[in-house]
C-alpha atoms as a PDB file:
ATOM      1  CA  UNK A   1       0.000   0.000   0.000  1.00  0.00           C
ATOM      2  CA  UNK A   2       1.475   3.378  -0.758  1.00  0.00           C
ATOM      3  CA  UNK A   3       1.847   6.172   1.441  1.00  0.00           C
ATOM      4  CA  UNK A   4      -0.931   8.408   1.021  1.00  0.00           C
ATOM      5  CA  UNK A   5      -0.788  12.093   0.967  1.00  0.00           C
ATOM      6  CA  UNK A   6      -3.258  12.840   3.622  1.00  0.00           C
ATOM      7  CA  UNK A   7      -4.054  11.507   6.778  1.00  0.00           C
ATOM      8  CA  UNK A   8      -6.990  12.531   8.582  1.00  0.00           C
ATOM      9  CA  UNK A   9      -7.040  11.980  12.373  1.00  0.00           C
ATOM     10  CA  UNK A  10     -10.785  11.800  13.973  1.00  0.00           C
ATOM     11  CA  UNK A  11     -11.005  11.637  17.803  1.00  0.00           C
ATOM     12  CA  UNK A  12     -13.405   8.937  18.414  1.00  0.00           C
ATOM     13  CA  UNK A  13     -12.687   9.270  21.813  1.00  0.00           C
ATOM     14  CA  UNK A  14     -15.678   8.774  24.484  1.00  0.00           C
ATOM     15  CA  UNK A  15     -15.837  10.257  28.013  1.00  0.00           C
ATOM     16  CA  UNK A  16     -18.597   9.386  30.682  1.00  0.00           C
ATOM     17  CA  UNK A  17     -22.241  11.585  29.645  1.00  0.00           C
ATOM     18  CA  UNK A  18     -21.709  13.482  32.540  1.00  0.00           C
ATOM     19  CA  UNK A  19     -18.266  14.314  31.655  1.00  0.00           C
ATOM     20  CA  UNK A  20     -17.909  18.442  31.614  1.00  0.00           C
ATOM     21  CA  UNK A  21     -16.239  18.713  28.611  1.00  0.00           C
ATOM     22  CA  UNK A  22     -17.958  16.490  26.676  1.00  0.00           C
ATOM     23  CA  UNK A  23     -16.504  14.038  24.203  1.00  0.00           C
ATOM     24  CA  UNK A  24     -16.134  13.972  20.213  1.00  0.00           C
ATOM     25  CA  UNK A  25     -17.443  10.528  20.392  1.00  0.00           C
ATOM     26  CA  UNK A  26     -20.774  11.995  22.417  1.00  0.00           C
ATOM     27  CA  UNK A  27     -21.208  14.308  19.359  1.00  0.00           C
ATOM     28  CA  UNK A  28     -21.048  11.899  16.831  1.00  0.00           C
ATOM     29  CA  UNK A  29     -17.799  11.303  16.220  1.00  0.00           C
ATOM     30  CA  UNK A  30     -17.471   7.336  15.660  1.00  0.00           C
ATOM     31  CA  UNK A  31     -20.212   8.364  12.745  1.00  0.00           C
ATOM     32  CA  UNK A  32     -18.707  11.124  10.841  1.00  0.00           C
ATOM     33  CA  UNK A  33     -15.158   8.713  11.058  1.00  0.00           C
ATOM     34  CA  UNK A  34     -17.274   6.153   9.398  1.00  0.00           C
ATOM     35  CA  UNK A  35     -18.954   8.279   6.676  1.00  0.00           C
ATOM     36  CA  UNK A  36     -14.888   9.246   5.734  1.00  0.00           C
ATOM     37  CA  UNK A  37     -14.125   6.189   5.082  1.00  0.00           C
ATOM     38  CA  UNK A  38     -17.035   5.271   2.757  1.00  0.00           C
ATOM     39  CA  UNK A  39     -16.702   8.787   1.077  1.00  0.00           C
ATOM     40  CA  UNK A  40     -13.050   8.567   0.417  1.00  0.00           C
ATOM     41  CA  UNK A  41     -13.452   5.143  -0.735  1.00  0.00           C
ATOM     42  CA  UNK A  42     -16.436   6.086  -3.152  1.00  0.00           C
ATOM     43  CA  UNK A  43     -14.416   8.490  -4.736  1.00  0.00           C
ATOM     44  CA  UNK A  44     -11.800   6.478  -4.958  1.00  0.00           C
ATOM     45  CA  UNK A  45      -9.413   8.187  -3.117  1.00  0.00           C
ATOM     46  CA  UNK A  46      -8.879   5.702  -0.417  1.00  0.00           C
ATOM     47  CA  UNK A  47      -5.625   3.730  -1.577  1.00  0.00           C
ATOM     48  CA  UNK A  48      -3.509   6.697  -2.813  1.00  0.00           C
ATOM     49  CA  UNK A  49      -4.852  10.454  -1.553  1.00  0.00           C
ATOM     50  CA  UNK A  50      -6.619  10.248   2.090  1.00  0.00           C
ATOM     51  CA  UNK A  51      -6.392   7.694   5.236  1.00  0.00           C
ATOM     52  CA  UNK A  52      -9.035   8.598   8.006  1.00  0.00           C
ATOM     53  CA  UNK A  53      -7.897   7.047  10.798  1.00  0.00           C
ATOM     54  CA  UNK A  54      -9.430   6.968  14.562  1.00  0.00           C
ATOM     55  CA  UNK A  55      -7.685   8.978  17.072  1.00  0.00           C
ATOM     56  CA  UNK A  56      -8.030   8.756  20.844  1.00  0.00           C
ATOM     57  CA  UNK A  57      -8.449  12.255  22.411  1.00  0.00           C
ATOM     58  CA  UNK A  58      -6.614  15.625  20.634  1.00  0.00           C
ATOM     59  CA  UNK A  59      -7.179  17.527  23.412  1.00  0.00           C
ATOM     60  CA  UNK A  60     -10.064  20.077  21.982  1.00  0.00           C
ATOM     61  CA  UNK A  61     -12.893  18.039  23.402  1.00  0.00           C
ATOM     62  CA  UNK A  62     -14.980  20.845  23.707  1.00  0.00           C
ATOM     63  CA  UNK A  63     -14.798  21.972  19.752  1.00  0.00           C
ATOM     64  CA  UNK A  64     -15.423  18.085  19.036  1.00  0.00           C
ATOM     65  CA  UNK A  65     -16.305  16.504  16.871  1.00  0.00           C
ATOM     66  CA  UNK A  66     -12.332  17.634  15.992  1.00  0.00           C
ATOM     67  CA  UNK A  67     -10.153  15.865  13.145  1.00  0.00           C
ATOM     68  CA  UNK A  68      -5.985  16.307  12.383  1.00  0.00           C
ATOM     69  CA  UNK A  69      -5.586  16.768   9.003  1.00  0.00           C
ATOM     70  CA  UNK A  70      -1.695  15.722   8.559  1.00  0.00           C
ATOM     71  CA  UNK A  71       0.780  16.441   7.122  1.00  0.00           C
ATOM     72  CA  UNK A  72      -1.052  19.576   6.498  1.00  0.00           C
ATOM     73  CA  UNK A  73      -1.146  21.116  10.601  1.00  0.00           C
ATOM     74  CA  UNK A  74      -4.335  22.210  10.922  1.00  0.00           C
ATOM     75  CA  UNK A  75      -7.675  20.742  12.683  1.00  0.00           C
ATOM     76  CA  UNK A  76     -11.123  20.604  11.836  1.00  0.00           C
ATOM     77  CA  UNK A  77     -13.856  21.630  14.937  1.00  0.00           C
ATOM     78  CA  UNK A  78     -17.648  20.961  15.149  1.00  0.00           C
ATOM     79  CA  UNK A  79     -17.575  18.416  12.565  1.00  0.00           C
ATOM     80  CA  UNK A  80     -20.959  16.472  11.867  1.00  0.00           C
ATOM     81  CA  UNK A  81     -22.247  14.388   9.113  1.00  0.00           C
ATOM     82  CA  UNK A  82     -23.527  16.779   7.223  1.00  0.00           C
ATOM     83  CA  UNK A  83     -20.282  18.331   6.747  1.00  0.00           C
ATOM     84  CA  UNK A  84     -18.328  14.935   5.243  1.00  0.00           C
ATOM     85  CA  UNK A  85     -18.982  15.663   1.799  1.00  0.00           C
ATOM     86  CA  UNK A  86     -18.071  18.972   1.505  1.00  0.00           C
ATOM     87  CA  UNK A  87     -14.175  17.811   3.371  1.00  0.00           C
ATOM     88  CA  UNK A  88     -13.609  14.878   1.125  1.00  0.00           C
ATOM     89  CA  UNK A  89     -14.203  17.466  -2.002  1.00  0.00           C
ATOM     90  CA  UNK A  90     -11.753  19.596  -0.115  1.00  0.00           C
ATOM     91  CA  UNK A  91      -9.732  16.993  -0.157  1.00  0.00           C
ATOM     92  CA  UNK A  92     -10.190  16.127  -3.481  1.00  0.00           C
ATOM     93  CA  UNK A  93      -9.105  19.791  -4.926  1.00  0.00           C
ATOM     94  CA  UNK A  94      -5.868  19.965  -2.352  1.00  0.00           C
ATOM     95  CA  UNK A  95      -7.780  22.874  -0.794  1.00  0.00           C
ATOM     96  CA  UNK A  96      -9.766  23.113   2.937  1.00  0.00           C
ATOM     97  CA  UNK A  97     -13.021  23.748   4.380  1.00  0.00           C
ATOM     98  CA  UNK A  98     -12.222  26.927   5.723  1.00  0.00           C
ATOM     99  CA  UNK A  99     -15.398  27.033   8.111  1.00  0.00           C
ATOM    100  CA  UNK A 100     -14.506  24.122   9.874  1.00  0.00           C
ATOM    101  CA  UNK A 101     -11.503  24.545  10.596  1.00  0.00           C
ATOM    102  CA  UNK A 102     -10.719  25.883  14.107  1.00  0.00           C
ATOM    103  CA  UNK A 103      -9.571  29.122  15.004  1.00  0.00           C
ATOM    104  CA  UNK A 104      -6.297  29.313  17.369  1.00  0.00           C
ATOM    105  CA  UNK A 105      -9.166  30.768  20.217  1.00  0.00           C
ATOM    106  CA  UNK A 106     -11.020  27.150  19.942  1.00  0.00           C
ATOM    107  CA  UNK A 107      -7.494  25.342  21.269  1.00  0.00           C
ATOM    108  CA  UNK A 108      -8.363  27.156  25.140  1.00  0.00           C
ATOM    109  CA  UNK A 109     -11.689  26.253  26.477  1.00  0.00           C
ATOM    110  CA  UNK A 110     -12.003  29.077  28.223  1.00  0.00           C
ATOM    111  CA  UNK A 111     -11.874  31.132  24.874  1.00  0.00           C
ATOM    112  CA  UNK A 112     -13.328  28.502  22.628  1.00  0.00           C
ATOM    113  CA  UNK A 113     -16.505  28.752  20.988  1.00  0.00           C
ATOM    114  CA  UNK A 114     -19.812  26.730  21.797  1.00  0.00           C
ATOM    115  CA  UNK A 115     -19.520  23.111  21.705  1.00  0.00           C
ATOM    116  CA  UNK A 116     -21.767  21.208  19.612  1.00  0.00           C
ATOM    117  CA  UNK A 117     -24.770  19.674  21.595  1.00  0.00           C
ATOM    118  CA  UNK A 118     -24.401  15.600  22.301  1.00  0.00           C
ATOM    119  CA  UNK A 119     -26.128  13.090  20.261  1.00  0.00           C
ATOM    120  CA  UNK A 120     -28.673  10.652  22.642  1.00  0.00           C
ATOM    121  CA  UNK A 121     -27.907   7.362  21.489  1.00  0.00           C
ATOM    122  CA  UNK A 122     -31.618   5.816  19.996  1.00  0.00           C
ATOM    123  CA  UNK A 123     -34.081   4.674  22.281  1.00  0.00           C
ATOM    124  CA  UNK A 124     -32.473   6.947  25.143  1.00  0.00           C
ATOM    125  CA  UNK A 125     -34.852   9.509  26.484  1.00  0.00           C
ATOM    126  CA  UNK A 126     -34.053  12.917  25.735  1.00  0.00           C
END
């Protein structure tokens, strides 16, 4: 397998519900990693472009869901499913999606924008 050009780290990482911070993985992390994967793949960029891979915790829990984009040094915040499209065509064109990705004031909690709400798992009550 060649080395591809991208790699995208996604914090799938889960904290208890009551956590304060929250957790990527709370706010549908596990999901939007998963819709990568079958994007990239679709397009047929899996094998030589991109490599989404799972990440345990970057440390920006509160602007989750949050993804490394490497070798390129920057991160994307807030990420939901909605979103996956428009980063693998991003991807695609060698450019970013500028409105995801996070502002140096989103790496301090205490100066970070508001966190995405959590997603209640079906059949949970709200």
């Amino acid at each position: 397998m060649a080395q591809r050009k991208r790699y995208l780290f996604v914090c799938v990482n889960r904290r208890p519900d009551n956590a304060p911070k929250g957790s990527c993985a709370a706010r549908g992390a596990v999901e939007v990693h998963a819709a990568l994967k079958a994007e990239i793949a679709s397009r047929g960029l899996a094998k030589t472009e991109v490599r989404p891979c799972s990440s345990s915790c970057l440390d920006v829990c509160w602007a989750g869901p949050a993804i490394a984009v490497e070798p390129d040094g920057y991160f994307y915040g807030r990420v939901t499913l909605e979103d996956v499209p428009a980063i693998v065509d991003a991807l695609a064109s060698g450019t970013r999606v500028e409105r995801l990705v996070m502002p140096q004031s989103d790496f301090e909690e205490k100066t970070a924008g508001p966190p995405l709400p959590s997603i209640k798992p079906e059949g949970t009550a709200p």
